[in-house]
N, C-alpha and C. Protein backbone atom coordinates (compact mmCIF):
# COMPACT_ATOMS: atom_id res chain seq x y z
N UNK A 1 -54.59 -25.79 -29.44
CA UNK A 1 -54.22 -24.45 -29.00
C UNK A 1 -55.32 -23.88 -28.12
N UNK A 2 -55.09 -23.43 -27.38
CA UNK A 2 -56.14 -22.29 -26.10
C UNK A 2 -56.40 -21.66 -26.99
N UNK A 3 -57.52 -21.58 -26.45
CA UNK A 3 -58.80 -20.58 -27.06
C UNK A 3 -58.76 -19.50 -25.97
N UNK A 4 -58.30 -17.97 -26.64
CA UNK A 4 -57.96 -16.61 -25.83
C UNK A 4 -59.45 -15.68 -26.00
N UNK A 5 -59.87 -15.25 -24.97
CA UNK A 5 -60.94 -14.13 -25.20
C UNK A 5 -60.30 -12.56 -24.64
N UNK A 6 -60.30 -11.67 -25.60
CA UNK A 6 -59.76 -10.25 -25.29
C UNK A 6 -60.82 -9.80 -24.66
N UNK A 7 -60.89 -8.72 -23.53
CA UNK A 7 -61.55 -8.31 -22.68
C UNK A 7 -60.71 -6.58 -23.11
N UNK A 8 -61.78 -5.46 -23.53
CA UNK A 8 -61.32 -4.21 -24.25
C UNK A 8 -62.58 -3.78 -23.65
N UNK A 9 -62.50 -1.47 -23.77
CA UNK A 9 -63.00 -0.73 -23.38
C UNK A 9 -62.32 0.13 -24.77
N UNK A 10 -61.59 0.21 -25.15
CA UNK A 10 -61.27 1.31 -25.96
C UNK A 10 -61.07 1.39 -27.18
N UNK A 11 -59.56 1.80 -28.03
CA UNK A 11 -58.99 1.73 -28.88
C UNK A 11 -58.86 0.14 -29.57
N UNK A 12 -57.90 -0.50 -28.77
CA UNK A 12 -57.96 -1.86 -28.90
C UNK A 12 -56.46 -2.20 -29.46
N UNK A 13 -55.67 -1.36 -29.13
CA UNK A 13 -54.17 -1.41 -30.30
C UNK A 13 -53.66 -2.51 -30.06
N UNK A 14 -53.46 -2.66 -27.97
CA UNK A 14 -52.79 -4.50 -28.05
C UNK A 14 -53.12 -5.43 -28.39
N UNK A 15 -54.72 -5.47 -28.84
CA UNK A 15 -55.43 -6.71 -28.79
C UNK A 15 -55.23 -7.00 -30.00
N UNK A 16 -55.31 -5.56 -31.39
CA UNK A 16 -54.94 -5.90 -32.90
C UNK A 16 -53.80 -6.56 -33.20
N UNK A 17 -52.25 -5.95 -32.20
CA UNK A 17 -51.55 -6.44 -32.16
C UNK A 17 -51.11 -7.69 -31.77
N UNK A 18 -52.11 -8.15 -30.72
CA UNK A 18 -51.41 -9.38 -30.85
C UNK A 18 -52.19 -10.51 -31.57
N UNK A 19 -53.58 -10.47 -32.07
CA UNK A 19 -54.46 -11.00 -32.75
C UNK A 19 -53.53 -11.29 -34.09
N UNK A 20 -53.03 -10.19 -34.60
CA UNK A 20 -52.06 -10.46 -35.61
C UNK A 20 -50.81 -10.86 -35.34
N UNK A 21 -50.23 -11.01 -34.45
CA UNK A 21 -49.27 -11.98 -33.94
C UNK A 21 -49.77 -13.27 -34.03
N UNK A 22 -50.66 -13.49 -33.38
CA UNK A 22 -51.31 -15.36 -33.05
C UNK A 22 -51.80 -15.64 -34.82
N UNK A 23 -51.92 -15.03 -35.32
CA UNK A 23 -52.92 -14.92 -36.87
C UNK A 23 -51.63 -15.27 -37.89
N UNK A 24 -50.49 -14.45 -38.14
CA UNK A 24 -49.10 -15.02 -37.77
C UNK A 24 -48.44 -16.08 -37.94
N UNK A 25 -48.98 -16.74 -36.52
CA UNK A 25 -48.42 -17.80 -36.15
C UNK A 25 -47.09 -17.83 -34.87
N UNK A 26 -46.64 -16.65 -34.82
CA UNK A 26 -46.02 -15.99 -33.47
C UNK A 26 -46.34 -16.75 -32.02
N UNK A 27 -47.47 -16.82 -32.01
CA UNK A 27 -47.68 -17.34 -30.63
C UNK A 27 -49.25 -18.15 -30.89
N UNK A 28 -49.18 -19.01 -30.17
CA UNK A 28 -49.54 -20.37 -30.16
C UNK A 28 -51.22 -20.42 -29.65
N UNK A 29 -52.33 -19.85 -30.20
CA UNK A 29 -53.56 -19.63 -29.86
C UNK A 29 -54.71 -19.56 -30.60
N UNK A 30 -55.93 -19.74 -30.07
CA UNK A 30 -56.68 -19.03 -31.37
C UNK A 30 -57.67 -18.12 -30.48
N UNK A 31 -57.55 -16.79 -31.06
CA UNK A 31 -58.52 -15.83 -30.69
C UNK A 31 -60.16 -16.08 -30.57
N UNK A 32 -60.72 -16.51 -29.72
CA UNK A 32 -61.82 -17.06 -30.10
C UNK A 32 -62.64 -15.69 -30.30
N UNK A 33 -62.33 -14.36 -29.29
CA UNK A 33 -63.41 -13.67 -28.96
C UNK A 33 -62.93 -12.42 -28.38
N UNK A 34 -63.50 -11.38 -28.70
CA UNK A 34 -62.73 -10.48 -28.02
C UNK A 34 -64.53 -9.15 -27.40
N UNK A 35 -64.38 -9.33 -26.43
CA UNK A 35 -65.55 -8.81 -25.44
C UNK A 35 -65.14 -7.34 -25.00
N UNK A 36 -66.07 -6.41 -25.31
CA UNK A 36 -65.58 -4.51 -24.98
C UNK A 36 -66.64 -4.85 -23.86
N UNK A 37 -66.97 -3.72 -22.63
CA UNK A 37 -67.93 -3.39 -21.91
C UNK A 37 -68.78 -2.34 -22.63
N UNK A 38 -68.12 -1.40 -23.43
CA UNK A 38 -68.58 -0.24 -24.19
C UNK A 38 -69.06 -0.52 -25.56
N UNK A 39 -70.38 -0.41 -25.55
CA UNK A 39 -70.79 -0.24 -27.30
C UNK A 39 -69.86 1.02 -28.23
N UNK A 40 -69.43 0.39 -29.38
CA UNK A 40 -69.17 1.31 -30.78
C UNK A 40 -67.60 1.31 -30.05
N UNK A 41 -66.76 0.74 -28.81
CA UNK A 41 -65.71 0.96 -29.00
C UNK A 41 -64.71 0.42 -30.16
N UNK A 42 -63.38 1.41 -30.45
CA UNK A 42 -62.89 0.76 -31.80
C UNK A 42 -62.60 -0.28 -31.61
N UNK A 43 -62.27 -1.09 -30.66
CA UNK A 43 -61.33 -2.28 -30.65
C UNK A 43 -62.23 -3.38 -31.68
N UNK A 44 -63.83 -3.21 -31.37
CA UNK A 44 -64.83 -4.09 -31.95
C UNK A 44 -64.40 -3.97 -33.71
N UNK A 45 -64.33 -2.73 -33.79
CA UNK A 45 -64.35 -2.59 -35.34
C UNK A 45 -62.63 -3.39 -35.84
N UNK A 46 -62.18 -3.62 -34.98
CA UNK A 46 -60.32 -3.81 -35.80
C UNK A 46 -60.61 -4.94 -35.45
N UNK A 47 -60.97 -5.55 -34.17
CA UNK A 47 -61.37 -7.57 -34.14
C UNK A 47 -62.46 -7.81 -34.85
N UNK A 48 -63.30 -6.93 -35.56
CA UNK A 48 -63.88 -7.45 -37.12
C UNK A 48 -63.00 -7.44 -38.35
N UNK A 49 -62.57 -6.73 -38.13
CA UNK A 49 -61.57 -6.58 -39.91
C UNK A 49 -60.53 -7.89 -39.24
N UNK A 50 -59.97 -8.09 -38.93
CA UNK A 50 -59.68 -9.21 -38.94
C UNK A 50 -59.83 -10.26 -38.48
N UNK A 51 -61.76 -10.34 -38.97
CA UNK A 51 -62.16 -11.89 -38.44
C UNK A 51 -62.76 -12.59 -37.53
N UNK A 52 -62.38 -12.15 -36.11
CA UNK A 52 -62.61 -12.84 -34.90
C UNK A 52 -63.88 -11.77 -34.51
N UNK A 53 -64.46 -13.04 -33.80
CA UNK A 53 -66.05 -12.45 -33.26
C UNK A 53 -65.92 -11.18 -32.19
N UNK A 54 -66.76 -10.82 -32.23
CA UNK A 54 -67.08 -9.43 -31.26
C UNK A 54 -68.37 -9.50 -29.96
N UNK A 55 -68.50 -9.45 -29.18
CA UNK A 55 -69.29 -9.18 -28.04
C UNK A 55 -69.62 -8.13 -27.40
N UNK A 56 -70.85 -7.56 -27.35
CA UNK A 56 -70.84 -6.00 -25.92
C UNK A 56 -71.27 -6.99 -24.91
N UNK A 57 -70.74 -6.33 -24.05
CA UNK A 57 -71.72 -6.63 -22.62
C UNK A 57 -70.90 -5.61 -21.85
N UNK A 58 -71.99 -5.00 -22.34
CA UNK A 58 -72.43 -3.68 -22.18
C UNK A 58 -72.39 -3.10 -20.27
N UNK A 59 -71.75 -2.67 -19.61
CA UNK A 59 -71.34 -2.75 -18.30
C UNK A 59 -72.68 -1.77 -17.26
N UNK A 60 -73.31 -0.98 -18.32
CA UNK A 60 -74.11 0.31 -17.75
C UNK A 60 -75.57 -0.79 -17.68
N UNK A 61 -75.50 -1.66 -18.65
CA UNK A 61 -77.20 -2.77 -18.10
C UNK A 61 -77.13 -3.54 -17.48
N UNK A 62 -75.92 -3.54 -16.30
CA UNK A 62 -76.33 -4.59 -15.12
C UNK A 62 -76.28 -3.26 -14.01
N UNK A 63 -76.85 -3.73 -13.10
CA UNK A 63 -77.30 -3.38 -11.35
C UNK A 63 -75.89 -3.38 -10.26
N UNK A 64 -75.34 -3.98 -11.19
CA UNK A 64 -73.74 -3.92 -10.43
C UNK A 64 -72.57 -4.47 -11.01
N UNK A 65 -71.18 -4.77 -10.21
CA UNK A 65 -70.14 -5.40 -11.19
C UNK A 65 -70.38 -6.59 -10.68
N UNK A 66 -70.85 -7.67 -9.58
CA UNK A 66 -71.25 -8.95 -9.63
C UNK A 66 -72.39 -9.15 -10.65
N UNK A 67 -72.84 -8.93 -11.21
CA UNK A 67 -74.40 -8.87 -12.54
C UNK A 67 -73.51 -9.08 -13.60
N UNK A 68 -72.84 -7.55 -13.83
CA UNK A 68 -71.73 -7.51 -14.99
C UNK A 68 -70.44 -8.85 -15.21
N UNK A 69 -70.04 -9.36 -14.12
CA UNK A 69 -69.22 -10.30 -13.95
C UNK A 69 -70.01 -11.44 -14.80
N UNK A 70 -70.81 -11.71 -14.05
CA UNK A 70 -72.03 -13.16 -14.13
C UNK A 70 -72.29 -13.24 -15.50
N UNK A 71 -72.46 -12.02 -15.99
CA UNK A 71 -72.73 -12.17 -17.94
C UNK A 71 -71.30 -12.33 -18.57
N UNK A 72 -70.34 -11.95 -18.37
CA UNK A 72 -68.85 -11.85 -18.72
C UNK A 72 -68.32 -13.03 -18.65
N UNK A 73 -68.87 -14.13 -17.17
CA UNK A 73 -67.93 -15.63 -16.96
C UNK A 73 -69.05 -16.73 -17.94
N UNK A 74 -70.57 -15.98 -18.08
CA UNK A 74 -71.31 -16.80 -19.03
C UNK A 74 -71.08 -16.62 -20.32
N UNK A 75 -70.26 -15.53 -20.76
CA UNK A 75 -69.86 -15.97 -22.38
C UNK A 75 -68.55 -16.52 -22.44
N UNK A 76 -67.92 -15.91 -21.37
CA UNK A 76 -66.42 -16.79 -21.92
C UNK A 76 -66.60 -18.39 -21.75
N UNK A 77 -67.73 -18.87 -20.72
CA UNK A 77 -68.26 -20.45 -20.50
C UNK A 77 -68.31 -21.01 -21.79
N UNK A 78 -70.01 -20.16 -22.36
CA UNK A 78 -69.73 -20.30 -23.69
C UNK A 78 -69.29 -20.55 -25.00
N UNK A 79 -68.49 -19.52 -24.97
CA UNK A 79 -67.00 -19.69 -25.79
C UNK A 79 -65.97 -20.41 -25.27
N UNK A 80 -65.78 -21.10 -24.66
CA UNK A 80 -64.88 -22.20 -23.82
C UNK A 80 -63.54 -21.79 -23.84
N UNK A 81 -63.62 -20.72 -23.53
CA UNK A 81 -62.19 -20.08 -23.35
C UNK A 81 -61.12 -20.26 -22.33
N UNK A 82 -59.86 -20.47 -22.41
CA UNK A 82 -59.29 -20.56 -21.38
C UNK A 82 -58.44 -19.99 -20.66
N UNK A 83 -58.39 -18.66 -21.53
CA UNK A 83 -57.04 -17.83 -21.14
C UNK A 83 -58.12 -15.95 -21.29
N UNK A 84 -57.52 -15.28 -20.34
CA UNK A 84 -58.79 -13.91 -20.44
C UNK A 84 -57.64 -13.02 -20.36
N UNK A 85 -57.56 -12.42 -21.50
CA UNK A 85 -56.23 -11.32 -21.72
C UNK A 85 -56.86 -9.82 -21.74
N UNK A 86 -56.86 -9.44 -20.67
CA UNK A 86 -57.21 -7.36 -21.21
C UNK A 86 -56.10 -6.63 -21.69
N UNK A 87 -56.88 -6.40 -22.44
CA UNK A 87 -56.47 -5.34 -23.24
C UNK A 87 -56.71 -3.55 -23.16
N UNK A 88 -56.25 -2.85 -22.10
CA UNK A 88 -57.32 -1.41 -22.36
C UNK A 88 -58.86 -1.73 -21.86
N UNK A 89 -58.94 -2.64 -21.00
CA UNK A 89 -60.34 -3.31 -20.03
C UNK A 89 -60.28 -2.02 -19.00
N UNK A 90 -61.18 -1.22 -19.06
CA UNK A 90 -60.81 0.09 -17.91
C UNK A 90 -62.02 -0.52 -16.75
N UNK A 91 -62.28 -1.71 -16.41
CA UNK A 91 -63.11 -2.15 -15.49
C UNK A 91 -62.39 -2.75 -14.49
N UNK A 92 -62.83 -2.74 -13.13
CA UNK A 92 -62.40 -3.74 -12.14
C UNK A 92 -62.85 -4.60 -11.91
N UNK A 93 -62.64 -6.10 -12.10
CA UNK A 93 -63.32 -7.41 -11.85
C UNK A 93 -63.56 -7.54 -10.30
N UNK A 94 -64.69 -8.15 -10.23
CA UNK A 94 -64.97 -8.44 -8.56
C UNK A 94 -63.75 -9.83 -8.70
N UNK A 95 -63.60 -10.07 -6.74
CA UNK A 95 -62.88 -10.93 -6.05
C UNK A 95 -63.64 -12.41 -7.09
N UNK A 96 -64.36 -12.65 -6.86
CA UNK A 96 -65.04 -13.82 -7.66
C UNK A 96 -64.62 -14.04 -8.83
N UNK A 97 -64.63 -13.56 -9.87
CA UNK A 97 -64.56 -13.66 -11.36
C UNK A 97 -63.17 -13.73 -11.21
N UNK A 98 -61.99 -12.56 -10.50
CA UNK A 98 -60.86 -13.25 -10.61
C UNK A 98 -60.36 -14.23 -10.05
N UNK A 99 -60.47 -14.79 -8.48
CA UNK A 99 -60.41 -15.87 -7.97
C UNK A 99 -60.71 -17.34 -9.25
N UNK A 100 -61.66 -17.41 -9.90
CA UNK A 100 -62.14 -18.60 -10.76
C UNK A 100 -61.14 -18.39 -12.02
N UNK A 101 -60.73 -17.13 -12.50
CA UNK A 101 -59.90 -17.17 -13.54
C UNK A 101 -58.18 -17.23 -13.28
N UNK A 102 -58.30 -16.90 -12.08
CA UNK A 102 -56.75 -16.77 -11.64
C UNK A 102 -55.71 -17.50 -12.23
N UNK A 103 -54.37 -17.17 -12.61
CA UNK A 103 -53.79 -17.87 -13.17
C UNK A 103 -54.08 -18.04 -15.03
N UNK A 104 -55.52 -17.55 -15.28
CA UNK A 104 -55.67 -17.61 -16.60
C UNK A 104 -55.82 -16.21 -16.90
N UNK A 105 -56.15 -15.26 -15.95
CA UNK A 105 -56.53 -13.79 -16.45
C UNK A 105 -55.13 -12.61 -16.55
N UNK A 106 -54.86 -12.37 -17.80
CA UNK A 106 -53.32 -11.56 -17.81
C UNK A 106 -53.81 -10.09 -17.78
N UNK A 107 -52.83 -9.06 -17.61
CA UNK A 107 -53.16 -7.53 -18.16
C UNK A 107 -51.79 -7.01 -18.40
N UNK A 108 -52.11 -6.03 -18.99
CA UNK A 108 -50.85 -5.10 -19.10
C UNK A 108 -50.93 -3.64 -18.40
N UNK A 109 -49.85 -3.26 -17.63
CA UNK A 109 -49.76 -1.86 -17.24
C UNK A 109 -48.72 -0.93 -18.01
N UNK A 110 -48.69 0.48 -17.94
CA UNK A 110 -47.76 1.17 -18.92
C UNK A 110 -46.82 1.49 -17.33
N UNK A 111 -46.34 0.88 -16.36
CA UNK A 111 -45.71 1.00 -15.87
C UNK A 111 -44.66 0.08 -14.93
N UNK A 112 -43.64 0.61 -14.27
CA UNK A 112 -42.93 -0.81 -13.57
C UNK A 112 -43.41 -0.83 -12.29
N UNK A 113 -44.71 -2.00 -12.15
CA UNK A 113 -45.30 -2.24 -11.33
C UNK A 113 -44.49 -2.66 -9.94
N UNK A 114 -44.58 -2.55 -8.61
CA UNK A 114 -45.10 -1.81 -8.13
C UNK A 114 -45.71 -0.19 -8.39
N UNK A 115 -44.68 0.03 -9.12
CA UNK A 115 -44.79 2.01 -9.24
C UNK A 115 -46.04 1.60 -10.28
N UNK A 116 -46.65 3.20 -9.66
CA UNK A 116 -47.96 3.87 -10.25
C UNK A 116 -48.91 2.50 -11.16
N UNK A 117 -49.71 2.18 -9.75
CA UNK A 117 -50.90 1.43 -10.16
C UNK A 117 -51.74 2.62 -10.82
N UNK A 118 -53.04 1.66 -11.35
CA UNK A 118 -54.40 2.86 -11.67
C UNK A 118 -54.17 3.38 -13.25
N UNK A 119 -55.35 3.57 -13.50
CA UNK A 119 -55.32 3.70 -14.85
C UNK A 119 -54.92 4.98 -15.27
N UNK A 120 -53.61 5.68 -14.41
CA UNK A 120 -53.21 7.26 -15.37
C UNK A 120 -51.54 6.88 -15.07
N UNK A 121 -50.67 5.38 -14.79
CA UNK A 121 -49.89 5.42 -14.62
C UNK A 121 -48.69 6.16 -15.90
N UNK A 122 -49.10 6.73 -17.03
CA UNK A 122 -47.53 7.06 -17.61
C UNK A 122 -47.43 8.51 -16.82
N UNK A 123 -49.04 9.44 -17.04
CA UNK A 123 -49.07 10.80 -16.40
C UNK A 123 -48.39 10.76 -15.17
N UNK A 124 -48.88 9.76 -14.29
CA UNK A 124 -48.61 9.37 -13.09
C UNK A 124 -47.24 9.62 -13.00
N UNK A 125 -46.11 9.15 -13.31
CA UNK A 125 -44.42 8.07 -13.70
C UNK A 125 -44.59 9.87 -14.20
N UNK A 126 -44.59 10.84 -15.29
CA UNK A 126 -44.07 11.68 -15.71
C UNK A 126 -44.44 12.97 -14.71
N UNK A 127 -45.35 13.21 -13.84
CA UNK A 127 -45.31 14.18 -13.32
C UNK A 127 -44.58 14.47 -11.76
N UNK A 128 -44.55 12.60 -11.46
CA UNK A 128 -43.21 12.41 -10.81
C UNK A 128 -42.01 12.64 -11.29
N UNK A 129 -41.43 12.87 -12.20
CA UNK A 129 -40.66 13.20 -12.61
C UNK A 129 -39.23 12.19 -12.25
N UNK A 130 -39.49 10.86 -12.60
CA UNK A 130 -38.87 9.66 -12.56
C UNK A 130 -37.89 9.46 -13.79
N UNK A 131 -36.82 8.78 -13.42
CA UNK A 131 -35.96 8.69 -14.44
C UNK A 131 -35.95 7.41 -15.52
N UNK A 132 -36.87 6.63 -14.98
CA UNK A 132 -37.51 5.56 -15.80
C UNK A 132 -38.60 4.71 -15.26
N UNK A 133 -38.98 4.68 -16.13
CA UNK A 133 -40.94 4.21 -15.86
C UNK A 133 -40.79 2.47 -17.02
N UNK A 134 -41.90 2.14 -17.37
CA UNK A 134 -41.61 0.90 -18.23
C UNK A 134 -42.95 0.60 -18.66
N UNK A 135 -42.87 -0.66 -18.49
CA UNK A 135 -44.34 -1.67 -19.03
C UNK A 135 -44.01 -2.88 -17.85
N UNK A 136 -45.38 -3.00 -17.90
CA UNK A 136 -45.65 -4.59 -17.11
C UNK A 136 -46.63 -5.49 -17.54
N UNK A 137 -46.28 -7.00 -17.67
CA UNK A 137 -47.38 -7.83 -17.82
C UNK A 137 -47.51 -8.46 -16.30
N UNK A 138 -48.80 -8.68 -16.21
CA UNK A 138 -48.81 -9.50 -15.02
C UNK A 138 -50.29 -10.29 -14.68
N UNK A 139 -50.58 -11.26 -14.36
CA UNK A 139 -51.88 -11.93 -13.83
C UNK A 139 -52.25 -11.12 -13.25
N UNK A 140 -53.58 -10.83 -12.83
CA UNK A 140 -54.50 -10.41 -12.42
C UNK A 140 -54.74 -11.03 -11.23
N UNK A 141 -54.72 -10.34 -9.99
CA UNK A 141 -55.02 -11.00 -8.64
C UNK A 141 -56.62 -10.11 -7.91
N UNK A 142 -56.87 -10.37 -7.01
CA UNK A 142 -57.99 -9.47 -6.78
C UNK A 142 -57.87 -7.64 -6.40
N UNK A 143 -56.10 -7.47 -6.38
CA UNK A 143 -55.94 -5.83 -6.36
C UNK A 143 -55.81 -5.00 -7.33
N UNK A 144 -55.55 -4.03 -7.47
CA UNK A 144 -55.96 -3.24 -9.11
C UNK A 144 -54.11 -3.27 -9.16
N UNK A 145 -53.84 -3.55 -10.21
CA UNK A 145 -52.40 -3.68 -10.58
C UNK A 145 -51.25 -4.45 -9.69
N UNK A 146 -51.90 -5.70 -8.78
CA UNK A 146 -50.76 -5.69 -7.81
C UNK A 146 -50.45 -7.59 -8.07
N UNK A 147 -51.00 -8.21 -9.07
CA UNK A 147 -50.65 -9.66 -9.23
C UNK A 147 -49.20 -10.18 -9.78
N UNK A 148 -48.88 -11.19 -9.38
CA UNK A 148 -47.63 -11.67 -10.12
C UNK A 148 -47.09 -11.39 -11.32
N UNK A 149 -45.89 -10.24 -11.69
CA UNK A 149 -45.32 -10.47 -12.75
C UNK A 149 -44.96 -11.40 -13.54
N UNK A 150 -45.05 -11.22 -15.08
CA UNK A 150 -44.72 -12.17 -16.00
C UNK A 150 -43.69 -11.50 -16.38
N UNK A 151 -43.81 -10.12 -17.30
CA UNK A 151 -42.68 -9.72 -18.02
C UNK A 151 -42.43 -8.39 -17.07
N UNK A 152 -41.28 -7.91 -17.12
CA UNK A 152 -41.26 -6.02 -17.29
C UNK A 152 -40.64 -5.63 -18.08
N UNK A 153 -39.75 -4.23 -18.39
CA UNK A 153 -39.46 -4.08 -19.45
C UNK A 153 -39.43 -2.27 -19.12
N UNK A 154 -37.95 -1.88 -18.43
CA UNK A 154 -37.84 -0.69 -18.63
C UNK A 154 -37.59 0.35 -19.64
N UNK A 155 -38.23 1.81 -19.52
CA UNK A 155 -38.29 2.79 -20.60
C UNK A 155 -37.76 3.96 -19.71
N UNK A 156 -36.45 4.44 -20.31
CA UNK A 156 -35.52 5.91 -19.94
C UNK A 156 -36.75 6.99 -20.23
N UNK A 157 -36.95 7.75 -19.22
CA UNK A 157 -37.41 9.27 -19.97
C UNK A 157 -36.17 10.07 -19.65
N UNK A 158 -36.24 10.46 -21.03
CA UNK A 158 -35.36 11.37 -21.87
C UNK A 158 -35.28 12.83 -21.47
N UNK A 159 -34.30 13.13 -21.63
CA UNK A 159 -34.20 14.77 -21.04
C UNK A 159 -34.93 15.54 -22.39
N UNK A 160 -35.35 14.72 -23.24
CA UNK A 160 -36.03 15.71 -24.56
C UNK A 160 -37.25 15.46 -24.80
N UNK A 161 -37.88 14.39 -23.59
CA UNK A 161 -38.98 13.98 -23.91
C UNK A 161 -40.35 14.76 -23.14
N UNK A 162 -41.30 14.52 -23.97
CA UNK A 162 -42.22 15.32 -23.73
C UNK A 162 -43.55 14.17 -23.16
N UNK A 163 -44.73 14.36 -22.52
CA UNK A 163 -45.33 13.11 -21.99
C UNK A 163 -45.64 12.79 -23.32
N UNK A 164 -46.36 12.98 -24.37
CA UNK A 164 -46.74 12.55 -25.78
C UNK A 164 -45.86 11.39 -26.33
N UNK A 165 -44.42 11.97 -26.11
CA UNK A 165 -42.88 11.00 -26.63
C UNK A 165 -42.73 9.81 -25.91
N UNK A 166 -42.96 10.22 -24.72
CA UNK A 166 -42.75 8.90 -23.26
C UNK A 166 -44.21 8.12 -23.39
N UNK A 167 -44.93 8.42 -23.60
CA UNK A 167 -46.25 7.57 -23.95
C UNK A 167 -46.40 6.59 -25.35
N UNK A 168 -46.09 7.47 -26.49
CA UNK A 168 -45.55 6.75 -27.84
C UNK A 168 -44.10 5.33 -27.70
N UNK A 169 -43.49 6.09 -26.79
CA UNK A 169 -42.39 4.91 -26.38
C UNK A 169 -43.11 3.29 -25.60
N UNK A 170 -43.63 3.82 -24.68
CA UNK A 170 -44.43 3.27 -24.22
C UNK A 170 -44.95 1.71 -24.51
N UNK A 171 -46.18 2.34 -25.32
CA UNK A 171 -46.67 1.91 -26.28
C UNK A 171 -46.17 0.81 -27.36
N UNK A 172 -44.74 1.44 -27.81
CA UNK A 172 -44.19 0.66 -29.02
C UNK A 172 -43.65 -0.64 -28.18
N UNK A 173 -43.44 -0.58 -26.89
CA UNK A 173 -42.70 -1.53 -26.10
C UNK A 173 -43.82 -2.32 -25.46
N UNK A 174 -45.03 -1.89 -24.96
CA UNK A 174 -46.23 -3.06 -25.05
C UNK A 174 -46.62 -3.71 -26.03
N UNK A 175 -46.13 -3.41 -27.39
CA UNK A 175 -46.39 -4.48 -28.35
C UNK A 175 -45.41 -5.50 -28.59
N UNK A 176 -44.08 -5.05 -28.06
CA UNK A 176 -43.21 -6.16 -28.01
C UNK A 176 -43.29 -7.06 -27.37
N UNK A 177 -43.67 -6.81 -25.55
CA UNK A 177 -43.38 -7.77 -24.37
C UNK A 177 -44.95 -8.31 -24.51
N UNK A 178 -45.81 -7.63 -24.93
CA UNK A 178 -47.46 -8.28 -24.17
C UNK A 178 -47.36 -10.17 -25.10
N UNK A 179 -47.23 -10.13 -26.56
CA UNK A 179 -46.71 -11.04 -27.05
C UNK A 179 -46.19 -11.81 -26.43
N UNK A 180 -45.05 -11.53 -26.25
CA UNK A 180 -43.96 -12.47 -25.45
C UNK A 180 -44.74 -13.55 -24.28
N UNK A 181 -45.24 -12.27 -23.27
CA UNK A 181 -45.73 -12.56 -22.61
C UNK A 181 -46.92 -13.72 -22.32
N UNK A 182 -47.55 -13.58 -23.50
CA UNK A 182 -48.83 -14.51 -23.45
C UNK A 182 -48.42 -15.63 -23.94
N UNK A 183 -47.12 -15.61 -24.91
CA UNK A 183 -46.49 -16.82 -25.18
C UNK A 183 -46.14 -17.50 -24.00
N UNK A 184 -45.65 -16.89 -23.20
CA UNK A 184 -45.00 -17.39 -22.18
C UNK A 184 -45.94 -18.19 -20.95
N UNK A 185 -47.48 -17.74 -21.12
CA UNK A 185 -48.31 -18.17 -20.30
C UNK A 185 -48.84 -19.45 -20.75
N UNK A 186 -48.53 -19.10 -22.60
CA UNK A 186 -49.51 -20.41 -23.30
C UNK A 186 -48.55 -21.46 -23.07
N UNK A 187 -47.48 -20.87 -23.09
CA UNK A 187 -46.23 -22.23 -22.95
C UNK A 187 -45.82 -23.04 -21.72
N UNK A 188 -46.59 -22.57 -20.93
CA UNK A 188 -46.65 -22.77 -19.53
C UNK A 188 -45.27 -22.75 -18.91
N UNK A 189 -44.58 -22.02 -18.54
CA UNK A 189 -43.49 -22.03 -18.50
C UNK A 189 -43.72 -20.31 -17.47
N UNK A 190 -44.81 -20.46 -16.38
CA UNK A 190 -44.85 -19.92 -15.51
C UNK A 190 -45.63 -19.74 -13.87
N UNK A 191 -45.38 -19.60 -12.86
CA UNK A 191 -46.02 -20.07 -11.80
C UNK A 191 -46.62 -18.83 -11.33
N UNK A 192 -47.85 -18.65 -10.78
CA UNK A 192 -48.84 -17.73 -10.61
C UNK A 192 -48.60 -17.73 -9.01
């Protein structure tokens, strides 16, 4: 089975989620590692409670994001990882780091990509005032949200919904497809 390293900045909800999917037996991996840029973020504390190692590298003690990269492709080396899933990663990888991972590096957006790249896409999708917004999985190419789809997965906003409701929806539907999704990468049963 591929050995997966989570790449997190925050909370960490997809990464628990799908850690306990693969843990499971759901999908076909073993978590080797899951890497925050941010010290004390939660995601570290929920990929301890269940098990799998933790990493900072820490984004504010390098001189730049090629420095920051260079420590990031030397632990996943390390850890001989072969698949780099973000999770809530609020960083932009230089052209380099994704070029070498391409094809192995996934993410998720809370939206139906093309629409509203950038990290405020549900606000984004609701203050447009759109009649449906979604989720996206997709590889990682060198633009901020613009690589080959894997999954999508549209979400109605509701004439009763409030952004809190459309975000909670959201949410419950990135834990369905991100799964899927990485199954679908481990199973190879997709072209980049």
């Amino acid at each position: 089975m591929k050995r997966i390293a989570f790449l997190v900045s925050g909370s960490g909800t997809n990464m628990e989620n799908m850690i306990k999917r693969i843990q499971a037996g759901e999908v076909p991996a073993v978590p080797a590692i899951v890497i925050s840029n941010k010290p004390g973020a939660k995601a570290l504390e929920k990929a301890g409670a269940l098990g799998v190692k933790t990493v900072v590298i820490d984004h504010k003690a390098y001189a730049d994001r090629a420095a920051f990269d260079k420590a990031l492709d030397t632990c996943l080396e390390t850890h001989k990882i072969e698949l780099v899933v973000l999770a809530g990663f609020m960083r932009v990888l230089t052209e380099r780091f994704v070029k070498k991972y391409y094809g192995r590096l996934i993410n998720i957006h809370p939206a139906l990509l093309p629409a509203f790249p950038g990290a405020h896409a549900i606000k984004d999708a609701w203050d447009a005032k759109v009649k449906e917004t979604g989720v996206t999985v997709h590889f990682v190419d060198s633009g901020v949200d613009t690589g080959p789809v894997i999954l999508q997965h549209k979400v109605l906003v509701l004439a009763n919904d409030t952004l809190e409701t459309l975000e909670a929806r959201i949410h419950k539907i990135e834990y369905e497809i991100y799964p899927q999704a990485l199954k679908l990468v481990l199973l190879g049963g997709l072209q980049t």
